[in-house]
PDB file of N, CA and C in Angstrom:
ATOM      1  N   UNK A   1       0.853  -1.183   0.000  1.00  0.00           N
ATOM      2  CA  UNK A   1       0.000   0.000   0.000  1.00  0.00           C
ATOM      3  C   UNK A   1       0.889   1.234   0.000  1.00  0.00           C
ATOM      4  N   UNK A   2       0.345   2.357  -0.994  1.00  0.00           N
ATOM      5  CA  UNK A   2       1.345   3.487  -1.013  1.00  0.00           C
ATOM      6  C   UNK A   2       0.484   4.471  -0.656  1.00  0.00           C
ATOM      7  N   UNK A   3       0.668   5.311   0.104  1.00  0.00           N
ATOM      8  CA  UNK A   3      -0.496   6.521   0.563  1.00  0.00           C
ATOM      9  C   UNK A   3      -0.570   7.530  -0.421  1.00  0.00           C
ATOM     10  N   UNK A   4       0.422   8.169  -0.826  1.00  0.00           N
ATOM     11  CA  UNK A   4       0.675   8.943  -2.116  1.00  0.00           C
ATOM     12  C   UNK A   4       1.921   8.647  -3.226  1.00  0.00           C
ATOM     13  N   UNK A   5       0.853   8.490  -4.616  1.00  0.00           N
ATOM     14  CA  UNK A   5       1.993   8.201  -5.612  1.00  0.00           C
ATOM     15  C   UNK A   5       3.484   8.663  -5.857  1.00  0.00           C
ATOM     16  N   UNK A   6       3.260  10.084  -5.514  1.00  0.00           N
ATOM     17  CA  UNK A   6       4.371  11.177  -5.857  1.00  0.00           C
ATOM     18  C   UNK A   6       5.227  10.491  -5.143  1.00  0.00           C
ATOM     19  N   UNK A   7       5.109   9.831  -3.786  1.00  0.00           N
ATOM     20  CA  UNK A   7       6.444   9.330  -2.946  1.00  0.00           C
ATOM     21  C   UNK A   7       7.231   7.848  -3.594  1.00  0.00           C
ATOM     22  N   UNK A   8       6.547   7.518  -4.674  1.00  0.00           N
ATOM     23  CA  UNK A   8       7.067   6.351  -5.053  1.00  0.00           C
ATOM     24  C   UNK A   8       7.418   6.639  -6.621  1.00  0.00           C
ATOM     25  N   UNK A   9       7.102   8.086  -7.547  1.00  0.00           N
ATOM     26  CA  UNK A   9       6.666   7.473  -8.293  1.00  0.00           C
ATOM     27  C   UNK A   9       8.367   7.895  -9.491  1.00  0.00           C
ATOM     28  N   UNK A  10       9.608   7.701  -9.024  1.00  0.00           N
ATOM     29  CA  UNK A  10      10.530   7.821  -9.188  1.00  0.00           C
ATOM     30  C   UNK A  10      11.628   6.455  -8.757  1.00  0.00           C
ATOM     31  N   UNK A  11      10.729   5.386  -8.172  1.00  0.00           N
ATOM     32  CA  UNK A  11      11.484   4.288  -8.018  1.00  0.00           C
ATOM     33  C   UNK A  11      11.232   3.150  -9.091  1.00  0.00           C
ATOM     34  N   UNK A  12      12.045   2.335  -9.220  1.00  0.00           N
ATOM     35  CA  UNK A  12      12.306   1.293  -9.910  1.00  0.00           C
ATOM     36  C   UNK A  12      11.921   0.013  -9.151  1.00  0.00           C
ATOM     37  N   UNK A  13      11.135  -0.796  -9.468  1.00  0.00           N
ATOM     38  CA  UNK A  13      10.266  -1.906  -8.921  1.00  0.00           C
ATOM     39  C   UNK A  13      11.348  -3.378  -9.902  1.00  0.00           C
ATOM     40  N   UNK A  14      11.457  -3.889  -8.899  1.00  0.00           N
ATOM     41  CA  UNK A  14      12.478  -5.173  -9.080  1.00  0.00           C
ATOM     42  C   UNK A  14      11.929  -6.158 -10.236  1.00  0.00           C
ATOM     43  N   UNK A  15      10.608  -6.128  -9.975  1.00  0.00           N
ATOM     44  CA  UNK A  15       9.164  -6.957  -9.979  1.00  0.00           C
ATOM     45  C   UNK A  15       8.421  -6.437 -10.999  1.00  0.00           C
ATOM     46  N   UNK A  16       7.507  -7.105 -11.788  1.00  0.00           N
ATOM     47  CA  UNK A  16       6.273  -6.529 -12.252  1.00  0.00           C
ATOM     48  C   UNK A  16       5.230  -6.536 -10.965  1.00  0.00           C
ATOM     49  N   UNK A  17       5.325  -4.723 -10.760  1.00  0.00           N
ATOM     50  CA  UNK A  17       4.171  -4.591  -9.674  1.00  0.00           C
ATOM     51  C   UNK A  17       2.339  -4.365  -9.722  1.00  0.00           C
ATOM     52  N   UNK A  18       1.914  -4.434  -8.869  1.00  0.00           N
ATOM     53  CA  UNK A  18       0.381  -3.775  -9.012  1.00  0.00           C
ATOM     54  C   UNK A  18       0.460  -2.695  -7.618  1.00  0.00           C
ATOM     55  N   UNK A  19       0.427  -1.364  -8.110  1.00  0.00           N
ATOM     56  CA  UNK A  19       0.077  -0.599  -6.452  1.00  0.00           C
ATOM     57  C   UNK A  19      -0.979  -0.269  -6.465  1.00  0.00           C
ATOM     58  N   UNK A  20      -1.157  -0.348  -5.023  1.00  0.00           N
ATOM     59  CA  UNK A  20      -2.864  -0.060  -3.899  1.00  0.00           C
ATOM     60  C   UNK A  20      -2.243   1.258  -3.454  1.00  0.00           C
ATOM     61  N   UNK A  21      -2.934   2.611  -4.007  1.00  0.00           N
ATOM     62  CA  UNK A  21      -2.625   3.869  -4.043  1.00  0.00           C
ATOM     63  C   UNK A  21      -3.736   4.668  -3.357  1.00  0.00           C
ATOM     64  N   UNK A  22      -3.300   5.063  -1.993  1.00  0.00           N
ATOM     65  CA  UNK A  22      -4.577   5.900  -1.554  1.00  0.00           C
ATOM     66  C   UNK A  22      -4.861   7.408  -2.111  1.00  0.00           C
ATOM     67  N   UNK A  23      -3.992   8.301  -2.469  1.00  0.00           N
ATOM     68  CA  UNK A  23      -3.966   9.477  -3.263  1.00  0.00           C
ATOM     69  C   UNK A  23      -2.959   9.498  -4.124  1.00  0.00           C
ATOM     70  N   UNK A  24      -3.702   9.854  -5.616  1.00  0.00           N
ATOM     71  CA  UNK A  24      -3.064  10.711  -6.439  1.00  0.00           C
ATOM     72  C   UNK A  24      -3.512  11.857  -7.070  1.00  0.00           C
ATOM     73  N   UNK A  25      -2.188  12.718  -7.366  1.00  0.00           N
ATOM     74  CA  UNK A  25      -2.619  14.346  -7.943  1.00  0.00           C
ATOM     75  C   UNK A  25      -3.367  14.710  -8.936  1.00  0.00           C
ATOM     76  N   UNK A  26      -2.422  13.447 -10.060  1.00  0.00           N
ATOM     77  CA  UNK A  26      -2.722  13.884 -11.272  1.00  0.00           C
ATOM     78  C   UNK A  26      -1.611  14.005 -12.206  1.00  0.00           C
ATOM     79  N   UNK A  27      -0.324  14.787 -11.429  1.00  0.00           N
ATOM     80  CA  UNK A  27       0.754  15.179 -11.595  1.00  0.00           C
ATOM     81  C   UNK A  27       2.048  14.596 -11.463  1.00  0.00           C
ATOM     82  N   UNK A  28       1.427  12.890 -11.433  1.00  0.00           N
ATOM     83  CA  UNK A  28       2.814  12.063 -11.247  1.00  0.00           C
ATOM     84  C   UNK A  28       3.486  11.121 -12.250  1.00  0.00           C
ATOM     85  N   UNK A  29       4.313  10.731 -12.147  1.00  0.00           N
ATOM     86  CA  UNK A  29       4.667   9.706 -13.089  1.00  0.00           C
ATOM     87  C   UNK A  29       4.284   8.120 -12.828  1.00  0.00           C
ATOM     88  N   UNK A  30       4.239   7.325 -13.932  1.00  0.00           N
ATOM     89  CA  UNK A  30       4.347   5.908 -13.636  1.00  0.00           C
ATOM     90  C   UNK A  30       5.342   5.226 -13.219  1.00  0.00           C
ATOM     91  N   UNK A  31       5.653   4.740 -11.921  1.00  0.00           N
ATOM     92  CA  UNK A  31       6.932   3.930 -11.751  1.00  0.00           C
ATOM     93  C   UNK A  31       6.978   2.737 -12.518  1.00  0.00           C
ATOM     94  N   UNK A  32       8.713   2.990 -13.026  1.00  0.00           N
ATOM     95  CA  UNK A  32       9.188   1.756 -13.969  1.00  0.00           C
ATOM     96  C   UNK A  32       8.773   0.194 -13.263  1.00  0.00           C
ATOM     97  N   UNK A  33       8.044  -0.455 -14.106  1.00  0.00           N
ATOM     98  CA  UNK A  33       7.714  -1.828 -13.679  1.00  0.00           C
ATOM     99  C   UNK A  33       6.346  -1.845 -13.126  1.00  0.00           C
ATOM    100  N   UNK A  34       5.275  -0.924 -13.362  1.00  0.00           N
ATOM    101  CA  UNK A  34       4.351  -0.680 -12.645  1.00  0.00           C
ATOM    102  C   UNK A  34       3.557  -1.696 -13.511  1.00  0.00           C
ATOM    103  N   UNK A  35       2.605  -2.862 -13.694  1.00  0.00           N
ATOM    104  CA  UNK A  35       1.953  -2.823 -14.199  1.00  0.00           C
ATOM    105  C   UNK A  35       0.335  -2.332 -14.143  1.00  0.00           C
ATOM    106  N   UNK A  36       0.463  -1.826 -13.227  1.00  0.00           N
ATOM    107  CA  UNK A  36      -1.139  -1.520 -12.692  1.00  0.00           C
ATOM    108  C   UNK A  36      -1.093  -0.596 -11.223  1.00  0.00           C
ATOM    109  N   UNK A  37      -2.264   0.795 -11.528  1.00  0.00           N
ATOM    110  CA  UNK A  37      -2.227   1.491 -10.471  1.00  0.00           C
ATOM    111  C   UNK A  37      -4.050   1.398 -10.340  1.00  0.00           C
ATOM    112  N   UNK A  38      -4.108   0.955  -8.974  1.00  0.00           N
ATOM    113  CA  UNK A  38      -4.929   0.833  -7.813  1.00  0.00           C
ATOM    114  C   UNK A  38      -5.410   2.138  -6.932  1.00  0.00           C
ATOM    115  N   UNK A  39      -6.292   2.745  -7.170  1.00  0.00           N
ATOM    116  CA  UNK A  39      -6.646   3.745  -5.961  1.00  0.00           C
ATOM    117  C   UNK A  39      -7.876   3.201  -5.373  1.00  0.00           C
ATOM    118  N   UNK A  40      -7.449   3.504  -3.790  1.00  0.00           N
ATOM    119  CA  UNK A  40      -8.293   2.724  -3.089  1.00  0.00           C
ATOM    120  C   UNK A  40      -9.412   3.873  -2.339  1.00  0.00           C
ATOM    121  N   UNK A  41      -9.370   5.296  -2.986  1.00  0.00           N
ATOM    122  CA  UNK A  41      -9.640   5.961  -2.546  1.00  0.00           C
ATOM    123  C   UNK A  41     -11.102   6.822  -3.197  1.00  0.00           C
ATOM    124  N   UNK A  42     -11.808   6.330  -3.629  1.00  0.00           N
ATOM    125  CA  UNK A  42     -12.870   6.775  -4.558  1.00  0.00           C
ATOM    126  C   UNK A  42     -13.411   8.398  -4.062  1.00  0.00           C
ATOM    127  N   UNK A  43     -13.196   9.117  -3.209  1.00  0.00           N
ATOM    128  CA  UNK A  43     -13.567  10.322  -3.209  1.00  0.00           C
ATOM    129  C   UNK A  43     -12.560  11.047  -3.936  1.00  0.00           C
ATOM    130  N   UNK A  44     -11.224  10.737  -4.387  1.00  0.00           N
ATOM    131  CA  UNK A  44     -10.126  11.628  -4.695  1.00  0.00           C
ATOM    132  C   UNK A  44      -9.404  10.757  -5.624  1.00  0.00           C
ATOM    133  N   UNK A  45      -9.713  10.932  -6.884  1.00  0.00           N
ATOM    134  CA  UNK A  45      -8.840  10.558  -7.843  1.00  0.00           C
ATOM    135  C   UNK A  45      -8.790  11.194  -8.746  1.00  0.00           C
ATOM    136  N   UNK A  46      -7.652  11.161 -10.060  1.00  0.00           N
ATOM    137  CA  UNK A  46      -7.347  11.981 -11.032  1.00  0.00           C
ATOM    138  C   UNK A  46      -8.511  12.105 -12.367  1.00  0.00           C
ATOM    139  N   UNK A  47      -8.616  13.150 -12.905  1.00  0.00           N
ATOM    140  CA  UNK A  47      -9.511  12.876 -13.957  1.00  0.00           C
ATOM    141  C   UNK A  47      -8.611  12.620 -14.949  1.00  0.00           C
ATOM    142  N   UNK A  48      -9.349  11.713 -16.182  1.00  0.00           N
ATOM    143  CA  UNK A  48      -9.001  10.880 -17.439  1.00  0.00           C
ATOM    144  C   UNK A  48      -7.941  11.766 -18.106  1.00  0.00           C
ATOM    145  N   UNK A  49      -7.902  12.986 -17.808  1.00  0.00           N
ATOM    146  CA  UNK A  49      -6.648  13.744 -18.829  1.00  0.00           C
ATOM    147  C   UNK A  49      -5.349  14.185 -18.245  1.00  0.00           C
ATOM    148  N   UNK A  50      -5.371  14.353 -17.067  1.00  0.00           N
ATOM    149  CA  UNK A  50      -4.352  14.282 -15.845  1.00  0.00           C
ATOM    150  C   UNK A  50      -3.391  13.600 -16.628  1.00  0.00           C
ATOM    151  N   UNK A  51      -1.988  14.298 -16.093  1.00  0.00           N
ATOM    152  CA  UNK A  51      -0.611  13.631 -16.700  1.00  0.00           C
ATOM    153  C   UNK A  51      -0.228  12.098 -16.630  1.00  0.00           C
ATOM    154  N   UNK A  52      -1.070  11.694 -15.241  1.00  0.00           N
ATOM    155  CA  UNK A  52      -0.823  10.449 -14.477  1.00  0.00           C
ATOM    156  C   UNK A  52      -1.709   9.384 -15.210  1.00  0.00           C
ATOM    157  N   UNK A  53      -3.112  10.248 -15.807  1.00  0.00           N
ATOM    158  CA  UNK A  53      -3.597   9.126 -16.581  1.00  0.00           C
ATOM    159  C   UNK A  53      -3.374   8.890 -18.350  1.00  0.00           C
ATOM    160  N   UNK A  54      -2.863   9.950 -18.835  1.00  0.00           N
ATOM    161  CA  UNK A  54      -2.274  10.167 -19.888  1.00  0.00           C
ATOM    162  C   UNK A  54      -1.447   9.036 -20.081  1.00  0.00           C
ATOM    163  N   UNK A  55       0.034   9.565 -18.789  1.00  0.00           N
ATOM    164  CA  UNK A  55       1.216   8.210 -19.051  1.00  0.00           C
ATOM    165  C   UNK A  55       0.717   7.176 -18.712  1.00  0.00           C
ATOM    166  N   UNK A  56      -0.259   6.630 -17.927  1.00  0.00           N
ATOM    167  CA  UNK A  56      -0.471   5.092 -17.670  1.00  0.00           C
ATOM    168  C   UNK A  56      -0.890   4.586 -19.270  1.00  0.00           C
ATOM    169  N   UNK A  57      -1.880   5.244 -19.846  1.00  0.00           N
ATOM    170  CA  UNK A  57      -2.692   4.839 -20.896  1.00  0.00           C
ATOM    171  C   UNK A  57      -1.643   4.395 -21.945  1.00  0.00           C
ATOM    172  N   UNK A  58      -0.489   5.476 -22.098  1.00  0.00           N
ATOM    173  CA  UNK A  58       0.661   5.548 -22.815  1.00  0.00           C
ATOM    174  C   UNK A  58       1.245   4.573 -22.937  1.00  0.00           C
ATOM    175  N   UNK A  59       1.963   4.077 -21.713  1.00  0.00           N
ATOM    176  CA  UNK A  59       2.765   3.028 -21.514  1.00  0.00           C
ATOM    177  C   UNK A  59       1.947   1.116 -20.977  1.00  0.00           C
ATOM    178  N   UNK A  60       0.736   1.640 -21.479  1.00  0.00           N
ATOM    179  CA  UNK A  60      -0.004   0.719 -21.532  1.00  0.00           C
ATOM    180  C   UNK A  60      -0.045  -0.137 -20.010  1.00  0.00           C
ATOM    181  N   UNK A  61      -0.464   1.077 -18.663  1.00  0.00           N
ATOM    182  CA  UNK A  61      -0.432   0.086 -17.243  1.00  0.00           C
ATOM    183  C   UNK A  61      -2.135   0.459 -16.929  1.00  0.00           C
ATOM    184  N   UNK A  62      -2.717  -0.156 -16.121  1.00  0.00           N
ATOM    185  CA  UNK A  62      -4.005  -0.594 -15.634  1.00  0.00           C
ATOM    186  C   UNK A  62      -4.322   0.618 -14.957  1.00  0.00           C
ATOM    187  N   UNK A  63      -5.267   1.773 -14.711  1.00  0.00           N
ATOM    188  CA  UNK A  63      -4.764   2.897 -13.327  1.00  0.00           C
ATOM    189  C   UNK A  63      -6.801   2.697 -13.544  1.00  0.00           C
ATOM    190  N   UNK A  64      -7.312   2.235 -12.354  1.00  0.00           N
ATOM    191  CA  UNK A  64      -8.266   2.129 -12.078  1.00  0.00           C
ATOM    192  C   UNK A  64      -8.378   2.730 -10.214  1.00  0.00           C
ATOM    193  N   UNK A  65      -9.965   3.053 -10.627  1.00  0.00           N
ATOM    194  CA  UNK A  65     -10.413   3.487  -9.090  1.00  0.00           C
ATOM    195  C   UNK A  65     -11.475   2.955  -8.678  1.00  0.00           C
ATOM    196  N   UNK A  66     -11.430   2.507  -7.511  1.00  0.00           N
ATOM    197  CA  UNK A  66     -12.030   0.884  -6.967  1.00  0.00           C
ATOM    198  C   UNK A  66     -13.210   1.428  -5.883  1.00  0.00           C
ATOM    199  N   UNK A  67     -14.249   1.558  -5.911  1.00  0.00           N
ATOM    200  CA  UNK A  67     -15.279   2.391  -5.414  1.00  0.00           C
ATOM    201  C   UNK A  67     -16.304   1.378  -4.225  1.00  0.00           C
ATOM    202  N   UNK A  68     -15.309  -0.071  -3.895  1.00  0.00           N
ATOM    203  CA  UNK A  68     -16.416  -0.836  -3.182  1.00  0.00           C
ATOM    204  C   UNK A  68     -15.279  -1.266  -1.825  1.00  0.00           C
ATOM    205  N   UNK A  69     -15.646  -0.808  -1.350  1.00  0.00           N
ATOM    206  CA  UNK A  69     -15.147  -1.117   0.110  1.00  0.00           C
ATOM    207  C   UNK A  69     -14.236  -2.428   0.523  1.00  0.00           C
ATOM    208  N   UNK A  70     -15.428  -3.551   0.087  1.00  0.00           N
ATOM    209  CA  UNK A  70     -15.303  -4.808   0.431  1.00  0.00           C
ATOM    210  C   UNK A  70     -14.030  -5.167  -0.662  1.00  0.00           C
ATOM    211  N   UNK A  71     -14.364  -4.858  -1.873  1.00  0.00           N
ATOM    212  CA  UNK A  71     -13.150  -5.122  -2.709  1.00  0.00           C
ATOM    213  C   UNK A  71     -11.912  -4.618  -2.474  1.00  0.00           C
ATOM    214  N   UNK A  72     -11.987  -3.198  -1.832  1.00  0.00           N
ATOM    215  CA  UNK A  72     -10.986  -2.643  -1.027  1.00  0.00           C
ATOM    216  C   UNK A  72     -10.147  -3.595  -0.065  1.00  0.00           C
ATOM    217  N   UNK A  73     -10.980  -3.884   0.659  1.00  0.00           N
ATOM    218  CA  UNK A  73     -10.358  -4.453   1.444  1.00  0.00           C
ATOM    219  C   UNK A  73      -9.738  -5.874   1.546  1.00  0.00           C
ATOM    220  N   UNK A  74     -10.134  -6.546   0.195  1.00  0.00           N
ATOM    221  CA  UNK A  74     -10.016  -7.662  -0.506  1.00  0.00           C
ATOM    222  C   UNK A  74      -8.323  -7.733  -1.026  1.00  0.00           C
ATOM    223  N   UNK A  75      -8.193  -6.471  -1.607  1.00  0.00           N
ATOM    224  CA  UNK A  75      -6.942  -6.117  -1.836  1.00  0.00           C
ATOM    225  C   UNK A  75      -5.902  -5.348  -1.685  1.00  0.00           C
ATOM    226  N   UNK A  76      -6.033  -4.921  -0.350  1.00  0.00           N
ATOM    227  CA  UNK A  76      -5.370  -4.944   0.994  1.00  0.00           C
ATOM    228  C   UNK A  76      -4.679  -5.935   1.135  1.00  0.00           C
ATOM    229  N   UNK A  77      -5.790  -6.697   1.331  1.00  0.00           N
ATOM    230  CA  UNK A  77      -5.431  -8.167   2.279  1.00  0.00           C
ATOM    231  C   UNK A  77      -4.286  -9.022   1.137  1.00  0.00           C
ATOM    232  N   UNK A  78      -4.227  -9.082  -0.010  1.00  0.00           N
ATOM    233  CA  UNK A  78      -2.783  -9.359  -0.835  1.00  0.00           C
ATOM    234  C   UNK A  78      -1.692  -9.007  -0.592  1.00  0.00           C
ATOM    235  N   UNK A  79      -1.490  -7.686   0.078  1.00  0.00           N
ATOM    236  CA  UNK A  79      -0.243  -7.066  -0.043  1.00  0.00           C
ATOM    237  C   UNK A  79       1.326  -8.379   0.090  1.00  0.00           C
ATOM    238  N   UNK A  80       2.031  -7.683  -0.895  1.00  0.00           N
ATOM    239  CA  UNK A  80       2.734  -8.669  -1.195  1.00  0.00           C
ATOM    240  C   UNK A  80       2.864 -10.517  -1.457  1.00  0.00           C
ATOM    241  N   UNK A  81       1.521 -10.432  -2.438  1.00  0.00           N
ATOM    242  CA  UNK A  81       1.132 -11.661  -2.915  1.00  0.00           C
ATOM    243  C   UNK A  81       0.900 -11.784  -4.464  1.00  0.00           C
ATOM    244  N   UNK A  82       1.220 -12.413  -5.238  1.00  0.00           N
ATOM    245  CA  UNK A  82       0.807 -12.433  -6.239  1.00  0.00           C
ATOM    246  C   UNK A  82      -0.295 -12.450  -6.985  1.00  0.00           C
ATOM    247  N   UNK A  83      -0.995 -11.528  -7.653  1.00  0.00           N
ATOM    248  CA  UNK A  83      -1.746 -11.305  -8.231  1.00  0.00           C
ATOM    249  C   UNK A  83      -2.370 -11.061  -9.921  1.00  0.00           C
ATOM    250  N   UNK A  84      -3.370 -11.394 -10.091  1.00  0.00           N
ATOM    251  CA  UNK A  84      -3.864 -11.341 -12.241  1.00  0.00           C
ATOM    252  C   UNK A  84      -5.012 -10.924 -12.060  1.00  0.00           C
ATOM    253  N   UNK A  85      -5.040  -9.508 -12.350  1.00  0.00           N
ATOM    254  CA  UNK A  85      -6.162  -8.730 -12.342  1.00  0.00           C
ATOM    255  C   UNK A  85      -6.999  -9.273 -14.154  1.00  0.00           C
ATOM    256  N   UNK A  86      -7.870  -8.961 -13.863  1.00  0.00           N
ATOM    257  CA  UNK A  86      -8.425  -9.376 -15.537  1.00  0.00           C
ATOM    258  C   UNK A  86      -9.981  -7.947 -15.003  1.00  0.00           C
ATOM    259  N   UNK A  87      -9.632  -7.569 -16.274  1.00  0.00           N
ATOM    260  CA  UNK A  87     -10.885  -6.419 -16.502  1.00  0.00           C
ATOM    261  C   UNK A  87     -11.917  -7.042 -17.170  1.00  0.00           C
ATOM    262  N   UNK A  88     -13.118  -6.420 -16.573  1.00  0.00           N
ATOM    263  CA  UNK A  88     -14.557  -6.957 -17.048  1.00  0.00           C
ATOM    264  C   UNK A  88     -15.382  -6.146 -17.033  1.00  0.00           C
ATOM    265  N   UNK A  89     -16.321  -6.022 -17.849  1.00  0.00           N
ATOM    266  CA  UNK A  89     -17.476  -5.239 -18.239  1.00  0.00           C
ATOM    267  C   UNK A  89     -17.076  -4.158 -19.638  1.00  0.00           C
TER     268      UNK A  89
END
């Protein structure tokens, strides 16, 4: 779990990651190896043209905002486990 992107979003991930992101600006970059950004925060997230969702779209990573609690807390409970998100609908 990362509380804000900006504090991570200049590191290099060993791993193909997925982050559980409680705030972002708008104004950040994608960390190298990211495959997927997670906000767990549905009152505060970036809108679709934001720099942050621009480069995800760009570099082809997942940046979704997760609006159900229970699922929230579903994936939490992974932290540092392997995971295969698959999109639906």
């Amino acid at each position: 779990m990362v509380k804000v992107l900006a504090d991570v979003m200049h590191k290099v991930y060993d791993e193909k990651t997925i982050l559980l992101v409680e705030k972002i600006t708008g104004e950040e970059e994608v960390p190298e190896n990211v495959q997927a950004i997670v906000v767990l925060n549905p009152t505060d997230y970036p809108d679709v043209l934001a720099h942050v969702s621009v480069r995800a779209r760009n570099l082809k990573v997942l940046l979704a905002i997760n609006f159900d609690e229970a699922t929230c807390a579903k994936l939490l409970a992974t932290k540092g486990t392997y995971l295969n998100l698959r999109i639906e609908g």
